[in-house]
PDB file of N, CA and C in Angstrom:
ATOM      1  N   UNK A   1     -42.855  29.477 -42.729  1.00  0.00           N
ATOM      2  CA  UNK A   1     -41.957  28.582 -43.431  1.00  0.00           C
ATOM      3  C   UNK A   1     -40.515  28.817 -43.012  1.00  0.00           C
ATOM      4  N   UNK A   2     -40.345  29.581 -42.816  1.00  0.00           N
ATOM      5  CA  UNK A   2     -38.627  30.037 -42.383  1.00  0.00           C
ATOM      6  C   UNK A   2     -38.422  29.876 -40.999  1.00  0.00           C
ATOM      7  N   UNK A   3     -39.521  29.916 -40.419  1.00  0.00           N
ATOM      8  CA  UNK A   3     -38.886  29.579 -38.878  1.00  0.00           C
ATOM      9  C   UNK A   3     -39.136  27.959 -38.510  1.00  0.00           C
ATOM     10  N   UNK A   4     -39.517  27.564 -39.648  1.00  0.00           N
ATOM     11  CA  UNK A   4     -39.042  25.581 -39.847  1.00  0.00           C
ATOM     12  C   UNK A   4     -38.215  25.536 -40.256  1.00  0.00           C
ATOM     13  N   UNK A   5     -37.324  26.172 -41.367  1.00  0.00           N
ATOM     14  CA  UNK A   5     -36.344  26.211 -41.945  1.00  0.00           C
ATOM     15  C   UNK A   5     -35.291  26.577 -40.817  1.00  0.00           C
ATOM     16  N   UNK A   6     -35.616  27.629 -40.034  1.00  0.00           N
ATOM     17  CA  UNK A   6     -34.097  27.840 -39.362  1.00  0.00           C
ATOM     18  C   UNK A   6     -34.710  26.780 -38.178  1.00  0.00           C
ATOM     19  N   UNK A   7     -35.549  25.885 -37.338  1.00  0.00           N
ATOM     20  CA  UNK A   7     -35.093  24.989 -36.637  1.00  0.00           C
ATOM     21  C   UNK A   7     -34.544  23.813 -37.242  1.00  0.00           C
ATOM     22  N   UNK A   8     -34.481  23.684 -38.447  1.00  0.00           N
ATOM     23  CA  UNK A   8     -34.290  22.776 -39.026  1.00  0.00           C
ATOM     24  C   UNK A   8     -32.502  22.590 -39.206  1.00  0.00           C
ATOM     25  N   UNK A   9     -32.189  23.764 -39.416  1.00  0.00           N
ATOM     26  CA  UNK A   9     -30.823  24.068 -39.672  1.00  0.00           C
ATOM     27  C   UNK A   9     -29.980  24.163 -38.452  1.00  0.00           C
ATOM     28  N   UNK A  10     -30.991  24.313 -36.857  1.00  0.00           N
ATOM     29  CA  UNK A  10     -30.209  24.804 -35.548  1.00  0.00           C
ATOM     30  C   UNK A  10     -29.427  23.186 -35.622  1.00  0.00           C
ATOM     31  N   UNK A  11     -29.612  22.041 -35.306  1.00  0.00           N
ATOM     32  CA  UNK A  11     -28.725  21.066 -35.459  1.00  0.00           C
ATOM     33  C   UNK A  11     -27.410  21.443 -36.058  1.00  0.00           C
ATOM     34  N   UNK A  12     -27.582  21.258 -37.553  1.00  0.00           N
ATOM     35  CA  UNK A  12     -26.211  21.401 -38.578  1.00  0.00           C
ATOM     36  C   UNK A  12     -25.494  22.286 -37.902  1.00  0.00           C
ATOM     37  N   UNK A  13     -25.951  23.307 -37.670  1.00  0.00           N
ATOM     38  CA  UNK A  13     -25.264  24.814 -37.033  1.00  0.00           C
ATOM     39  C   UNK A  13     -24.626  24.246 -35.665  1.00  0.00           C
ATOM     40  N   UNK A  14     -24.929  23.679 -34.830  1.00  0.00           N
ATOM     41  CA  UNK A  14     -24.279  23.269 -33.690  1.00  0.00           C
ATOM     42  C   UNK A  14     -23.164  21.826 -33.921  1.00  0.00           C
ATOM     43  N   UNK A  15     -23.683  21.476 -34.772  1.00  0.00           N
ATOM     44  CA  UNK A  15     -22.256  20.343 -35.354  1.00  0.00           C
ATOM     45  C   UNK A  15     -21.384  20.693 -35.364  1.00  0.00           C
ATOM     46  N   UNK A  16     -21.631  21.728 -36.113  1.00  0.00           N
ATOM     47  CA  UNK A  16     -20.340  22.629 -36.685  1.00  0.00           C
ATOM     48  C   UNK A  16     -19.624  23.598 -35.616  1.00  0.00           C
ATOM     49  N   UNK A  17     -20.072  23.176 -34.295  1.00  0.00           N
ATOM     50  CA  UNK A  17     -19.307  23.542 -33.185  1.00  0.00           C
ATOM     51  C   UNK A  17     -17.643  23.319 -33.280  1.00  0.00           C
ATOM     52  N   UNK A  18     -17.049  24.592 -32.501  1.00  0.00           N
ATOM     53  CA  UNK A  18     -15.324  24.690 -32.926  1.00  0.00           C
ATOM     54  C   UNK A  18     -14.802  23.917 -31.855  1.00  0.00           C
ATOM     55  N   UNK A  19     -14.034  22.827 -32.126  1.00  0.00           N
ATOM     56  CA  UNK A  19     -12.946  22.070 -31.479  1.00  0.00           C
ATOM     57  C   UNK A  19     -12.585  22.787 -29.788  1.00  0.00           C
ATOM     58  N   UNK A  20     -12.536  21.662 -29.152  1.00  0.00           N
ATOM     59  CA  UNK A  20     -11.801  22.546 -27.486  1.00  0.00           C
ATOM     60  C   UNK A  20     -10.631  22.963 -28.004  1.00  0.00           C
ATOM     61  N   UNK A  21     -10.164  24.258 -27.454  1.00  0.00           N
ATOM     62  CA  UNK A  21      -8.377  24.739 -27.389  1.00  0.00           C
ATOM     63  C   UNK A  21      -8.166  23.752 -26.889  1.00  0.00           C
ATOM     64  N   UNK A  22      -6.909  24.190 -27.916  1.00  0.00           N
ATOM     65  CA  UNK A  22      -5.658  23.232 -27.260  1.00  0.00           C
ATOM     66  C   UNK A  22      -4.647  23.691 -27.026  1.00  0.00           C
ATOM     67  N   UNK A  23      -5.282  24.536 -25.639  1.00  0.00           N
ATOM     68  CA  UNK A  23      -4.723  25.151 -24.686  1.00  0.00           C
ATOM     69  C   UNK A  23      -4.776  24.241 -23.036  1.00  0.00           C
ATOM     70  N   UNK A  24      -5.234  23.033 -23.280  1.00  0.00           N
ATOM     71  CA  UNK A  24      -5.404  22.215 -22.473  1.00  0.00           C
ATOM     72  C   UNK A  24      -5.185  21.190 -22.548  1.00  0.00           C
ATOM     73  N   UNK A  25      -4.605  19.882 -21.950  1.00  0.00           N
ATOM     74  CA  UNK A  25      -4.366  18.673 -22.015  1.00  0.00           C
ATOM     75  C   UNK A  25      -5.225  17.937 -22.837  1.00  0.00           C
ATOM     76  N   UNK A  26      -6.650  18.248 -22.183  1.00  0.00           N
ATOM     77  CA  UNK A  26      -7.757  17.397 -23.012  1.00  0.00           C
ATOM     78  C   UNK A  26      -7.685  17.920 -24.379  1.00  0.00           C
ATOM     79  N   UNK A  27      -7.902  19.359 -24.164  1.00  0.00           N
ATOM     80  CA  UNK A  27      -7.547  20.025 -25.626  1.00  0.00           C
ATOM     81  C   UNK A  27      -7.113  19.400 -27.082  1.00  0.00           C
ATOM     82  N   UNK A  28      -5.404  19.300 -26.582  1.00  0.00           N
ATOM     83  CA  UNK A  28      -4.570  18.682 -27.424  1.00  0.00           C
ATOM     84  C   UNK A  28      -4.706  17.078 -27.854  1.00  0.00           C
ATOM     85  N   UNK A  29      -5.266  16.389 -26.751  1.00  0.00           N
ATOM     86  CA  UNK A  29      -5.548  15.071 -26.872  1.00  0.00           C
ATOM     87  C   UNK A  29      -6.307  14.882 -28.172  1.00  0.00           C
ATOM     88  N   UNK A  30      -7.857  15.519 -27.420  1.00  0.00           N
ATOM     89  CA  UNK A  30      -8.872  15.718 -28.487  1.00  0.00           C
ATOM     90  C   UNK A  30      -9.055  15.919 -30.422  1.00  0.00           C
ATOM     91  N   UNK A  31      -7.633  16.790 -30.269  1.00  0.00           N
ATOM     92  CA  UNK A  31      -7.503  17.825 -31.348  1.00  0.00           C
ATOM     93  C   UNK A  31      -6.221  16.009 -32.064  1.00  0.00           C
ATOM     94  N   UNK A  32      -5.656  15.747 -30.978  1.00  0.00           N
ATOM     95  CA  UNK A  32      -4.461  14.177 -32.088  1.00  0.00           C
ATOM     96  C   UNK A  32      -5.544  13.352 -32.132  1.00  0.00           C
ATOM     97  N   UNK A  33      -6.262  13.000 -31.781  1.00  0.00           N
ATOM     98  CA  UNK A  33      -7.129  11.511 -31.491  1.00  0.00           C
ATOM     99  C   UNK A  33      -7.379  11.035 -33.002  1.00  0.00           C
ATOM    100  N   UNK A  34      -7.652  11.989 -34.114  1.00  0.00           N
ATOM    101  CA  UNK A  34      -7.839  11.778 -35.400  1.00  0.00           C
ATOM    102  C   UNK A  34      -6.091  10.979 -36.363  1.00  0.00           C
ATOM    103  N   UNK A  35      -5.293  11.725 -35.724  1.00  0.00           N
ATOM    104  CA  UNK A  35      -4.042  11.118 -36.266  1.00  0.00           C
ATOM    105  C   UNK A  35      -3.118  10.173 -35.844  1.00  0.00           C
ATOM    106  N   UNK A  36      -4.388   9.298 -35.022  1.00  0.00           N
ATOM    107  CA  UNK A  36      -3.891   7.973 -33.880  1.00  0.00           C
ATOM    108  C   UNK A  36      -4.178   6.968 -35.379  1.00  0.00           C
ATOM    109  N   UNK A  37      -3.220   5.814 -35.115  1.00  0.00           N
ATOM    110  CA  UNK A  37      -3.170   5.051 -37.113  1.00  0.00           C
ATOM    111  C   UNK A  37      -4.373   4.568 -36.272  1.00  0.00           C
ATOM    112  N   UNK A  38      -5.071   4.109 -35.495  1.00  0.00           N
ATOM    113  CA  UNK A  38      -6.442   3.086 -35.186  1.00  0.00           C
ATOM    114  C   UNK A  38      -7.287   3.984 -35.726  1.00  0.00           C
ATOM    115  N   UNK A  39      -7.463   4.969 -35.518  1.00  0.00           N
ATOM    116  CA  UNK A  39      -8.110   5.919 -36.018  1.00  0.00           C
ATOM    117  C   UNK A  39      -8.538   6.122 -36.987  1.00  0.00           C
ATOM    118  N   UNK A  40      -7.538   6.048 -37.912  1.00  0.00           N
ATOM    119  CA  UNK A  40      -7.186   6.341 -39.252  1.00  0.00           C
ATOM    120  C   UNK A  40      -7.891   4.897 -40.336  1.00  0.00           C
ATOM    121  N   UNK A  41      -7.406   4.088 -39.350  1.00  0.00           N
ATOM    122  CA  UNK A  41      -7.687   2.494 -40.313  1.00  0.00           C
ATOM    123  C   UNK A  41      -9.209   2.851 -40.200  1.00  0.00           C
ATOM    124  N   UNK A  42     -10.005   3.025 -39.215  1.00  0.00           N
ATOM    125  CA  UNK A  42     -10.894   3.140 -38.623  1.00  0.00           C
ATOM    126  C   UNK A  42     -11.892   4.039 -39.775  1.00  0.00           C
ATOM    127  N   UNK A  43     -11.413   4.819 -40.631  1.00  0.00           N
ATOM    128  CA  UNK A  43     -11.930   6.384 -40.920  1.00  0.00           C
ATOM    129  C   UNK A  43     -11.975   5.666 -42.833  1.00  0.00           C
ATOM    130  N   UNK A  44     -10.609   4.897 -42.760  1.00  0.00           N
ATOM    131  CA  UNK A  44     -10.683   4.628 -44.238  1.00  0.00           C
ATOM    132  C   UNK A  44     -11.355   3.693 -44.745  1.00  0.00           C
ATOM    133  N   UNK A  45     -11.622   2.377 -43.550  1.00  0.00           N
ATOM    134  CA  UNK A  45     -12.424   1.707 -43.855  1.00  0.00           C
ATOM    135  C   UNK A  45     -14.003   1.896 -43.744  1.00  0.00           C
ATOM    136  N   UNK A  46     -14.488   3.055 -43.285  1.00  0.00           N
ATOM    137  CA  UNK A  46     -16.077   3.419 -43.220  1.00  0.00           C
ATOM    138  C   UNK A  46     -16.741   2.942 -44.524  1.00  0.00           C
ATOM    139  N   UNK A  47     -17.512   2.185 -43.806  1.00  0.00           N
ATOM    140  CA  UNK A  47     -18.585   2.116 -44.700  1.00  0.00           C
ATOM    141  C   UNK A  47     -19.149   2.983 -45.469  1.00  0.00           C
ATOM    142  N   UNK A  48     -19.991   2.812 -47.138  1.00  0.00           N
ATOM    143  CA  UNK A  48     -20.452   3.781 -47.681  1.00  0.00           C
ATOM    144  C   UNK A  48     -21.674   4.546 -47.162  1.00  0.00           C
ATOM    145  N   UNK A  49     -22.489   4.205 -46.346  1.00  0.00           N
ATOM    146  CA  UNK A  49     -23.266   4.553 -45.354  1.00  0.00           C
ATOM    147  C   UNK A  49     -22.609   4.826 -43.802  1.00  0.00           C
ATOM    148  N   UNK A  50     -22.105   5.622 -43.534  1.00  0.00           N
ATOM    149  CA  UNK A  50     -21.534   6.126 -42.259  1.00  0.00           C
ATOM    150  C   UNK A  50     -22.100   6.069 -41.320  1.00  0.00           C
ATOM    151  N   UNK A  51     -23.469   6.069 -41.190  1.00  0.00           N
ATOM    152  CA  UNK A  51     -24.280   5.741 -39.997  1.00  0.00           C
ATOM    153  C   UNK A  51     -24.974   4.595 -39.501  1.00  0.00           C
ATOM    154  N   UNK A  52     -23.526   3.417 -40.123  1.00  0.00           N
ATOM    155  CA  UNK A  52     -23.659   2.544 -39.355  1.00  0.00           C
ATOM    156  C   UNK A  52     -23.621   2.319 -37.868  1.00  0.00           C
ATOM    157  N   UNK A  53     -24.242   1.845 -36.878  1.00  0.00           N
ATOM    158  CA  UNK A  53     -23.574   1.828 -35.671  1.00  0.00           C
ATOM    159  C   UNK A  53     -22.881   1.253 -35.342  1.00  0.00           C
ATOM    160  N   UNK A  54     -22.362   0.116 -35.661  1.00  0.00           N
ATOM    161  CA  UNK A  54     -21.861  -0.562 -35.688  1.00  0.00           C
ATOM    162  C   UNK A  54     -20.086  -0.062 -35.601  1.00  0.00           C
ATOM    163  N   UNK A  55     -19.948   0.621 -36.650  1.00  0.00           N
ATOM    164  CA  UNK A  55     -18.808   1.683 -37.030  1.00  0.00           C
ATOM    165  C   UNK A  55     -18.407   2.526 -36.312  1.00  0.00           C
ATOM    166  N   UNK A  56     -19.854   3.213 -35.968  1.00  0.00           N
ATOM    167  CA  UNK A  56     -19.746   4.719 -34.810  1.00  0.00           C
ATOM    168  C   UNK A  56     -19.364   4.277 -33.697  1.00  0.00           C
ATOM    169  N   UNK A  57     -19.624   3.278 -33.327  1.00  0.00           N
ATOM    170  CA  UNK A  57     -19.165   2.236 -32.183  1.00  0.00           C
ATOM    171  C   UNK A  57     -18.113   2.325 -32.082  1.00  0.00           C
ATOM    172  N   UNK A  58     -17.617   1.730 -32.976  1.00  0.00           N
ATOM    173  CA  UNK A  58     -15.857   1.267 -33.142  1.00  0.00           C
ATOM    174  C   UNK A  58     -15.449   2.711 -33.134  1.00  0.00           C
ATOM    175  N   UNK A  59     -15.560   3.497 -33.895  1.00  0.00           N
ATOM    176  CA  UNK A  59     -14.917   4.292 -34.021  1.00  0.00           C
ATOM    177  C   UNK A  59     -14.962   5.641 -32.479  1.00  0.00           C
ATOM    178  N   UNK A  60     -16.108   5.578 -31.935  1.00  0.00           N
ATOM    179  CA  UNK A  60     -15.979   6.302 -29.972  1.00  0.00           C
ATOM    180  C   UNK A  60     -15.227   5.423 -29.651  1.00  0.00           C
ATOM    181  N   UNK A  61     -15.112   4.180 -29.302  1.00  0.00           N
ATOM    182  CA  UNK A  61     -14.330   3.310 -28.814  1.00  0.00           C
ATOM    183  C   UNK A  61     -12.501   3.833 -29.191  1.00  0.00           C
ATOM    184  N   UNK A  62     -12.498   3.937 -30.276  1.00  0.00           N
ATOM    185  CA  UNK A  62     -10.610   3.904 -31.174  1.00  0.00           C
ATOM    186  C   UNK A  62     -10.573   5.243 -30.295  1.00  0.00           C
ATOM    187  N   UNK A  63     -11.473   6.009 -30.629  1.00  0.00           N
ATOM    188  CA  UNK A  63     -10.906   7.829 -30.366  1.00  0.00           C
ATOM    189  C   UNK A  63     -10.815   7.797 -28.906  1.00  0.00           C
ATOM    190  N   UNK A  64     -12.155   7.219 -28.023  1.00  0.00           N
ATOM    191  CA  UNK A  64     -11.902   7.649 -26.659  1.00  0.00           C
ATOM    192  C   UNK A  64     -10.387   6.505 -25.911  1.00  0.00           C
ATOM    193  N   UNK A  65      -9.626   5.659 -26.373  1.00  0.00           N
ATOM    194  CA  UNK A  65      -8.733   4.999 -26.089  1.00  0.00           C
ATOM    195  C   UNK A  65      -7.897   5.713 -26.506  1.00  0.00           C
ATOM    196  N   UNK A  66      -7.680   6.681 -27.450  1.00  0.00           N
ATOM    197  CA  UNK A  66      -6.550   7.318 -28.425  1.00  0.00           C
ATOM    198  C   UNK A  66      -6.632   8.678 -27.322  1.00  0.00           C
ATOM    199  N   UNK A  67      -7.487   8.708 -27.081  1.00  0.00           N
ATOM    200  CA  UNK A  67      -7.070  10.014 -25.657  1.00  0.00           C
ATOM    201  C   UNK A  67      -6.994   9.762 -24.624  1.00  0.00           C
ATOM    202  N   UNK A  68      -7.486   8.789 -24.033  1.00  0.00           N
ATOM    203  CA  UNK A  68      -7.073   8.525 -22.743  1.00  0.00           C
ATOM    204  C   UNK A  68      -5.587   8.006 -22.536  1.00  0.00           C
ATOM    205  N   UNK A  69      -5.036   7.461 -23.782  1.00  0.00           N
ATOM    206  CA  UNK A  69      -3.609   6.847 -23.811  1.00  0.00           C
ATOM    207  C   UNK A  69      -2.960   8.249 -23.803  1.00  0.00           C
ATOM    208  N   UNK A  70      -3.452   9.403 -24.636  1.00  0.00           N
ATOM    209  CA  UNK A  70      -2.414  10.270 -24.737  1.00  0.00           C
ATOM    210  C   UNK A  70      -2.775  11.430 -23.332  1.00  0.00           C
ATOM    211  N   UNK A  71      -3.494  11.255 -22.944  1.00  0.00           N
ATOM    212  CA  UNK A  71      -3.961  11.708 -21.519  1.00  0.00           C
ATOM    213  C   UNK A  71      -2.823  10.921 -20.351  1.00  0.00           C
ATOM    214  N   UNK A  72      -2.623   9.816 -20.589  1.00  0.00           N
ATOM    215  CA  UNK A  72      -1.786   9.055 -19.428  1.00  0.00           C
ATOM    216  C   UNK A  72      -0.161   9.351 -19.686  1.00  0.00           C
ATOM    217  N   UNK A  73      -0.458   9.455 -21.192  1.00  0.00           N
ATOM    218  CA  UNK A  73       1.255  10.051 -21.848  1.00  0.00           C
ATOM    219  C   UNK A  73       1.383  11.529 -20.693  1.00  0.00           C
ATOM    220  N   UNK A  74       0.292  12.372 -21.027  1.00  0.00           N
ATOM    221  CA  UNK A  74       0.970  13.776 -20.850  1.00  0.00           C
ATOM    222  C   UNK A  74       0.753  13.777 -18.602  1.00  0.00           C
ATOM    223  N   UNK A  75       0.607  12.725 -18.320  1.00  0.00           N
ATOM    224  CA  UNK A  75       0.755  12.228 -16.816  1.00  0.00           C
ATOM    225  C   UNK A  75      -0.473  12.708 -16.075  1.00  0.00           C
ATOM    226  N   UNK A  76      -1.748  12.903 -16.969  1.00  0.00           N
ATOM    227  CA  UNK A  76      -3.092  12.903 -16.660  1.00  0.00           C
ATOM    228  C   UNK A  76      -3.868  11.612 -16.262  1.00  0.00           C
ATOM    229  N   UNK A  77      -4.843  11.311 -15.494  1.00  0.00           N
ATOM    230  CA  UNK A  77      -5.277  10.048 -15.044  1.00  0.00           C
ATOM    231  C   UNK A  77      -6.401   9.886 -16.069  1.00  0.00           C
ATOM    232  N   UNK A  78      -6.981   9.057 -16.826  1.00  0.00           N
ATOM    233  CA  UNK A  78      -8.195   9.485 -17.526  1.00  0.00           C
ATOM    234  C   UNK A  78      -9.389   9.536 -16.584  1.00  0.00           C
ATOM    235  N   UNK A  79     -10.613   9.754 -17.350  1.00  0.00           N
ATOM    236  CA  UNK A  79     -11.656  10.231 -16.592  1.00  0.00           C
ATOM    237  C   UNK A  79     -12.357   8.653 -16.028  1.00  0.00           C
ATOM    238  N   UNK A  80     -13.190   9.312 -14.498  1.00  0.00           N
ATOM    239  CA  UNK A  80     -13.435   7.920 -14.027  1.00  0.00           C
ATOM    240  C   UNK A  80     -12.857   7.974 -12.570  1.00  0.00           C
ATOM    241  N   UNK A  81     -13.031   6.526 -12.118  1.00  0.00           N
ATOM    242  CA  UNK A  81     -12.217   6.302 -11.080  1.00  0.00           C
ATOM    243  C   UNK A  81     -12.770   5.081 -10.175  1.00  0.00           C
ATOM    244  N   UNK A  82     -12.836   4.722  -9.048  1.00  0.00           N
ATOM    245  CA  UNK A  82     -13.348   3.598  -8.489  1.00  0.00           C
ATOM    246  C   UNK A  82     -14.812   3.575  -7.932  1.00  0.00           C
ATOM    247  N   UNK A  83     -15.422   2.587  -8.330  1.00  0.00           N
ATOM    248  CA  UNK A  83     -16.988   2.119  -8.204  1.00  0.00           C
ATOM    249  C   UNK A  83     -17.199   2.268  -6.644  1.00  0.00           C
ATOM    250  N   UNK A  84     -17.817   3.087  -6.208  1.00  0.00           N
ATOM    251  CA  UNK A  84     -18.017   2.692  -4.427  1.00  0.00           C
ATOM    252  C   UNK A  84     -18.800   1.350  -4.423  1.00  0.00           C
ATOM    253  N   UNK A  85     -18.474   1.092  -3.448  1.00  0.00           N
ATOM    254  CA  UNK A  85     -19.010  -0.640  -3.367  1.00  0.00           C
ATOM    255  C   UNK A  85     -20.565  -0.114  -2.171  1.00  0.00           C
ATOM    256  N   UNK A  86     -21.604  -0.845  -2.611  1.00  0.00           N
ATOM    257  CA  UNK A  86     -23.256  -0.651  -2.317  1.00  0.00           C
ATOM    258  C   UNK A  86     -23.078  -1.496  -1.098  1.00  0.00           C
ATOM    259  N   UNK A  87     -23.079  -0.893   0.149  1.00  0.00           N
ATOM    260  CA  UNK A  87     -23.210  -1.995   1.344  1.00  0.00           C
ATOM    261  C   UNK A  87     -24.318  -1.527   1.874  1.00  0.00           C
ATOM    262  N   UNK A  88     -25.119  -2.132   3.139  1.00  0.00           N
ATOM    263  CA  UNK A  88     -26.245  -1.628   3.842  1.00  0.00           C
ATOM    264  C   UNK A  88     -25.648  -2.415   5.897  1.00  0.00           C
ATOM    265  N   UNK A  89     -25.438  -1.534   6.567  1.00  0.00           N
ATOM    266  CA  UNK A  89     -25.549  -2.360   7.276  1.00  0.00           C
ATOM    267  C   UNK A  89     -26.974  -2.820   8.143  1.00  0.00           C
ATOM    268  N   UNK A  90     -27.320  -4.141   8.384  1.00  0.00           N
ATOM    269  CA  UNK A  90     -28.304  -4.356   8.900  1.00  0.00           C
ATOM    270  C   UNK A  90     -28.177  -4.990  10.682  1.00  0.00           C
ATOM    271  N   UNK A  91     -28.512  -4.555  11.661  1.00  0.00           N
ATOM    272  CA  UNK A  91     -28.761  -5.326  12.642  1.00  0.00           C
ATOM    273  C   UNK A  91     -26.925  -5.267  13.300  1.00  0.00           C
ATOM    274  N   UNK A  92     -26.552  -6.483  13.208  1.00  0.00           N
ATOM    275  CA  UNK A  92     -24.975  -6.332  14.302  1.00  0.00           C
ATOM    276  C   UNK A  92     -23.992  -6.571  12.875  1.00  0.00           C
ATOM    277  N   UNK A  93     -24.336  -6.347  11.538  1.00  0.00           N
ATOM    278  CA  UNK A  93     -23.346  -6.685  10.432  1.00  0.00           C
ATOM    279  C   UNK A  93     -23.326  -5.762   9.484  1.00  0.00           C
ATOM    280  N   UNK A  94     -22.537  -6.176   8.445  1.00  0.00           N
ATOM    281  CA  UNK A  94     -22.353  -5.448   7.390  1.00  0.00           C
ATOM    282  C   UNK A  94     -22.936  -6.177   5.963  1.00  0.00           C
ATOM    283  N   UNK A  95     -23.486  -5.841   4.955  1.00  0.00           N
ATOM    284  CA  UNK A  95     -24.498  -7.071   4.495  1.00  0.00           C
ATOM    285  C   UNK A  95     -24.145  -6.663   2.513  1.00  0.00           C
ATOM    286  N   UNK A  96     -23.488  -7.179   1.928  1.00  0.00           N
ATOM    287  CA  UNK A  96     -23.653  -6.232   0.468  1.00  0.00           C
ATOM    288  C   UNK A  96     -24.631  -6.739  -0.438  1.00  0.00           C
ATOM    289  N   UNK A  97     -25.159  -5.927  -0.792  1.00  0.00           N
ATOM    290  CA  UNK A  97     -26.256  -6.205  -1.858  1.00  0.00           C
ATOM    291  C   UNK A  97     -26.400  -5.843  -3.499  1.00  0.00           C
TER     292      UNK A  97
END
């Protein structure tokens, strides 16, 4: 019975994982993203059921924009970058598919 009980609890226990330092750009981003006002509107208007998706949606969406803006503030590029483009060449050309 207890070793259902403690897999049961390994989740909760890893939620409760501690914040990145913010000893790092991302760090600090991470650690404001909550005191961005989108954020905030975002947090007060939750639904009484929180696990809407709908919400959780919106609300990765507000936070990951609320750091990448303050990522471009502190003269960081956000994460990402350009799509390589899928070519094949076939025969005497270049052909994209």
């Amino acid at each position: 019975m207890s070793c259902y009980l403690a897999l049961a609890l390994l989740p909760v226990l890893a939620a409760c994982s501690a914040a990145p330092p913010a000893t790092t750009a991302q760090g600090r981003c991470e650690q404001q993203a909550y005191q961005d006002p989108a954020v905030k509107a975002l947090l007060v208007k939750a639904p009484a059921w929180s696990g809407d998706p709908g919400w959780q949606e919106e609300l990765r969406l507000a936070r990951r924009k609320s750091v990448n803006d303050c990522l471009v503030a502190a003269g960081f590029a956000p994460p990402g970058g350009v799509e390589p483009v899928n070519r094949a060449r076939f025969g005497l050309g270049w052909y994209a598919y």
